[in-house]
N, C-alpha and C. Protein backbone atom coordinates (compact mmCIF):
# COMPACT_ATOMS: atom_id res chain seq x y z
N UNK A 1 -38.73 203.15 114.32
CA UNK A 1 -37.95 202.15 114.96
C UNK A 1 -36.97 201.45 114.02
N UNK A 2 -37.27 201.08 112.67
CA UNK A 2 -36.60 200.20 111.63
C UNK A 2 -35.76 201.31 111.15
N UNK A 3 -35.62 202.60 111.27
CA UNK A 3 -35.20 203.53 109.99
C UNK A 3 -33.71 203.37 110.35
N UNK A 4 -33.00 203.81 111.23
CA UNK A 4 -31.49 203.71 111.50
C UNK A 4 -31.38 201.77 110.85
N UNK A 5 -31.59 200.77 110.94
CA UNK A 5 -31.46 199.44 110.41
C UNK A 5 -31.30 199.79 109.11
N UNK A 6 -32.18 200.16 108.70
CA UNK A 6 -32.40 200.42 107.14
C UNK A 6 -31.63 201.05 106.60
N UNK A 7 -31.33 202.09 107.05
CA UNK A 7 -29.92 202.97 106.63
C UNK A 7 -28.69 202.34 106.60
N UNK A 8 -28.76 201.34 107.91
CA UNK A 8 -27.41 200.94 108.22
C UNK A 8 -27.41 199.81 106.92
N UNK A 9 -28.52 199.31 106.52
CA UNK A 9 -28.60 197.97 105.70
C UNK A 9 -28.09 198.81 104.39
N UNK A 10 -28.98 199.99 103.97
CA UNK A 10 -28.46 200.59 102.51
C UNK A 10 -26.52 200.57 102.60
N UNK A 11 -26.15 201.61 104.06
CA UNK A 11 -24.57 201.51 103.74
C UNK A 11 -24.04 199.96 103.84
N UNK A 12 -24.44 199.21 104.21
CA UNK A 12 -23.87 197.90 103.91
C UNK A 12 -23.96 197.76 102.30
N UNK A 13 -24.64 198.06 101.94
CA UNK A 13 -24.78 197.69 100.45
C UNK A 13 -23.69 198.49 99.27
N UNK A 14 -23.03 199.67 99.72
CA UNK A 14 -22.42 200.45 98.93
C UNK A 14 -20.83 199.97 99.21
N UNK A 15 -20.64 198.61 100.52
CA UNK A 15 -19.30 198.29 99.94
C UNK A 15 -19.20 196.65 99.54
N UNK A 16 -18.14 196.40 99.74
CA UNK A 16 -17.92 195.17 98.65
C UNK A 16 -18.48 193.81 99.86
N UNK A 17 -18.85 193.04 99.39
CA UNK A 17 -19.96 191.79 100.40
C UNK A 17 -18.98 191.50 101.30
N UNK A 18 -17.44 191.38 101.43
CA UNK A 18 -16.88 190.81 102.97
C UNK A 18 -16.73 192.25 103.86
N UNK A 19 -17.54 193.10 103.36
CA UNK A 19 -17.07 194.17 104.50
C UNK A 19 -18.69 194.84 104.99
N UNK A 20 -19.44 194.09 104.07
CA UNK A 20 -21.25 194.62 104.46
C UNK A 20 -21.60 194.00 106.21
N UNK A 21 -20.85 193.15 106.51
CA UNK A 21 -21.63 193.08 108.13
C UNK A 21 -20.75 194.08 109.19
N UNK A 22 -19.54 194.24 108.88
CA UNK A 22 -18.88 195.39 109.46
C UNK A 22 -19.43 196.74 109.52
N UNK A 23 -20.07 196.70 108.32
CA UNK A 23 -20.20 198.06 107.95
C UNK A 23 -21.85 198.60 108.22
N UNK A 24 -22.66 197.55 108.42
CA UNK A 24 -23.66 197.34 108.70
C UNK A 24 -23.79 197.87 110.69
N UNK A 25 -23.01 197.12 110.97
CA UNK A 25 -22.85 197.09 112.58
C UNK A 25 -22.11 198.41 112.59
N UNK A 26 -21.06 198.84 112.57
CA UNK A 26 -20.58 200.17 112.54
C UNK A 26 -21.60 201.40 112.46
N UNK A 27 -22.57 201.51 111.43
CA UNK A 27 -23.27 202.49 110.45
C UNK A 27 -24.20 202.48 111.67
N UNK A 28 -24.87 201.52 112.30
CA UNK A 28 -25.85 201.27 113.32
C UNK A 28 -25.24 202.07 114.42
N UNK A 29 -24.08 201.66 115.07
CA UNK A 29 -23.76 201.92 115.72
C UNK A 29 -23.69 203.35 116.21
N UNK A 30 -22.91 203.88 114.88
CA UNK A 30 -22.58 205.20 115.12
C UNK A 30 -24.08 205.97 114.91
N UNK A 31 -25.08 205.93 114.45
CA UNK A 31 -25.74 206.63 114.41
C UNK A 31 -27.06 206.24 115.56
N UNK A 32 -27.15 205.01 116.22
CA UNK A 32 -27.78 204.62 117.44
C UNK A 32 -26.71 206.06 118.74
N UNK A 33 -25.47 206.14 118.73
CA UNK A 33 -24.60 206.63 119.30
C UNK A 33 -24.98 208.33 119.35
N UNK A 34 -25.60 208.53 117.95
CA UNK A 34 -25.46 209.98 117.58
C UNK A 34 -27.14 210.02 118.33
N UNK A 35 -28.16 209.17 117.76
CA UNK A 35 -29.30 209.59 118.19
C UNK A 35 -29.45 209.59 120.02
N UNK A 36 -28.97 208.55 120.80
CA UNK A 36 -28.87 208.76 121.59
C UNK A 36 -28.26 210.05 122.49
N UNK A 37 -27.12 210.24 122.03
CA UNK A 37 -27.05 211.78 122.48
C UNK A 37 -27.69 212.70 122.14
N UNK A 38 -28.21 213.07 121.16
CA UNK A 38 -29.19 214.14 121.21
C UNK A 38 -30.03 214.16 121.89
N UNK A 39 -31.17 212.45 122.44
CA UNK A 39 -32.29 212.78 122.96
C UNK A 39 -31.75 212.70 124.21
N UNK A 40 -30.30 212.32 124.70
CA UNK A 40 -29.98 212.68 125.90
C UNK A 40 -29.73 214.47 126.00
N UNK A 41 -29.44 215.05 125.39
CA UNK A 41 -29.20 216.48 125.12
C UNK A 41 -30.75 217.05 125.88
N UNK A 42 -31.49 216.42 125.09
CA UNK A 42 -32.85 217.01 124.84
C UNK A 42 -33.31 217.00 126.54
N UNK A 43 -33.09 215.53 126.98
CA UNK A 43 -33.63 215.59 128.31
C UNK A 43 -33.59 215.91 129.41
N UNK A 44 -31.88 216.69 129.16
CA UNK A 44 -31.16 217.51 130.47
C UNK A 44 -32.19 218.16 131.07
N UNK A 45 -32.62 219.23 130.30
CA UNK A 45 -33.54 220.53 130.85
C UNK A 45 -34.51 219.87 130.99
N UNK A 46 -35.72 219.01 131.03
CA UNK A 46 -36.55 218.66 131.22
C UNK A 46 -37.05 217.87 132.66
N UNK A 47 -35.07 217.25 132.44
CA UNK A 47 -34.95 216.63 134.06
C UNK A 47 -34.58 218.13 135.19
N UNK A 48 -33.78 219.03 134.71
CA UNK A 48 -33.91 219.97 135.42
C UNK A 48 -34.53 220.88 135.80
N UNK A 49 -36.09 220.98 135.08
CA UNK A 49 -36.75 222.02 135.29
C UNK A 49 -38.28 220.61 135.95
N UNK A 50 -38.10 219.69 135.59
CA UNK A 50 -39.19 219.23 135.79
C UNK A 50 -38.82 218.17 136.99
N UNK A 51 -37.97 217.32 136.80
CA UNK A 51 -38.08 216.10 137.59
C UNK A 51 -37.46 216.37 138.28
N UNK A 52 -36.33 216.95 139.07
CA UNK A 52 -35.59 217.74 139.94
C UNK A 52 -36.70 218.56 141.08
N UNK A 53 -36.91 219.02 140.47
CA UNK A 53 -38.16 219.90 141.44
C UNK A 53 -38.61 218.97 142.28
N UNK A 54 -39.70 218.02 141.36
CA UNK A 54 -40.70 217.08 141.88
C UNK A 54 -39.89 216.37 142.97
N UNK A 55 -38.70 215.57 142.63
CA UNK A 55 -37.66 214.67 143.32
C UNK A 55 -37.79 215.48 144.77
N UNK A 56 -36.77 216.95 144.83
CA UNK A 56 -36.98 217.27 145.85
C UNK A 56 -38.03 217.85 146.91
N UNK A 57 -39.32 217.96 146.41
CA UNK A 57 -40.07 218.38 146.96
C UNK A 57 -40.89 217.15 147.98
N UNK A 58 -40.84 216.32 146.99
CA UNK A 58 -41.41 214.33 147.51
C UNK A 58 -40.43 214.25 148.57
N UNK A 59 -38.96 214.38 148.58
CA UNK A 59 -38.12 214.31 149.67
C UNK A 59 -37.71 214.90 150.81
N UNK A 60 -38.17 216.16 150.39
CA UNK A 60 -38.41 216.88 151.68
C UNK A 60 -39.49 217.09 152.20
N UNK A 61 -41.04 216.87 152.12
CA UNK A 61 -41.63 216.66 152.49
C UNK A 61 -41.89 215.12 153.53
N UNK A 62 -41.00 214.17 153.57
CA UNK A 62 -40.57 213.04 154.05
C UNK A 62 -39.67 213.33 154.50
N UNK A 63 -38.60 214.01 154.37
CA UNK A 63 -37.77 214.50 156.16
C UNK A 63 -38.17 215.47 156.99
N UNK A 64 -39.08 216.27 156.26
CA UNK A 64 -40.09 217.29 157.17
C UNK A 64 -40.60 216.10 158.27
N UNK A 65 -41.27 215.35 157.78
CA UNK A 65 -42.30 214.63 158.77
C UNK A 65 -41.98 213.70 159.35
N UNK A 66 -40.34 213.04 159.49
CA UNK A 66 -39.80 212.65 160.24
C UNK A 66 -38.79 213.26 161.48
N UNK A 67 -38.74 214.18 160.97
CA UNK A 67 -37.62 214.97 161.90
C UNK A 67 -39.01 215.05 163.01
């Protein structure tokens, strides 16, 4: 949970002190940005092979038994 902070805190540290909270928030940013897409990557197929199914099967079984 702390490790992207921590990273972002080390690159704050490698520039000069009026540019460490910029650079701090940036460094976070972009790599909160990067991790998030991957585990969005990751979860495509999982929603498509798994939760897709389930979704429609719960739903048509409930317009089955209303019609």
């Amino acid at each position: 949970g702390h490790l992207i902070h921590d990273w972002s805190v080390v690159a704050a540290h490698a520039v000069p002190p009026a540019l460490e909270g910029a650079t701090e928030w940036a460094s976070k940013a972009v790599m909160d940005g990067i991790l998030g897409l991957v585990l969005g990557l990751m979860l495509i197929p999982i929603g498509e092979k798994i939760v897709t199914p389930l979704w429609r099967s719960i739903f048509s079984r409930k317009s089955r038994s209303h019609a």
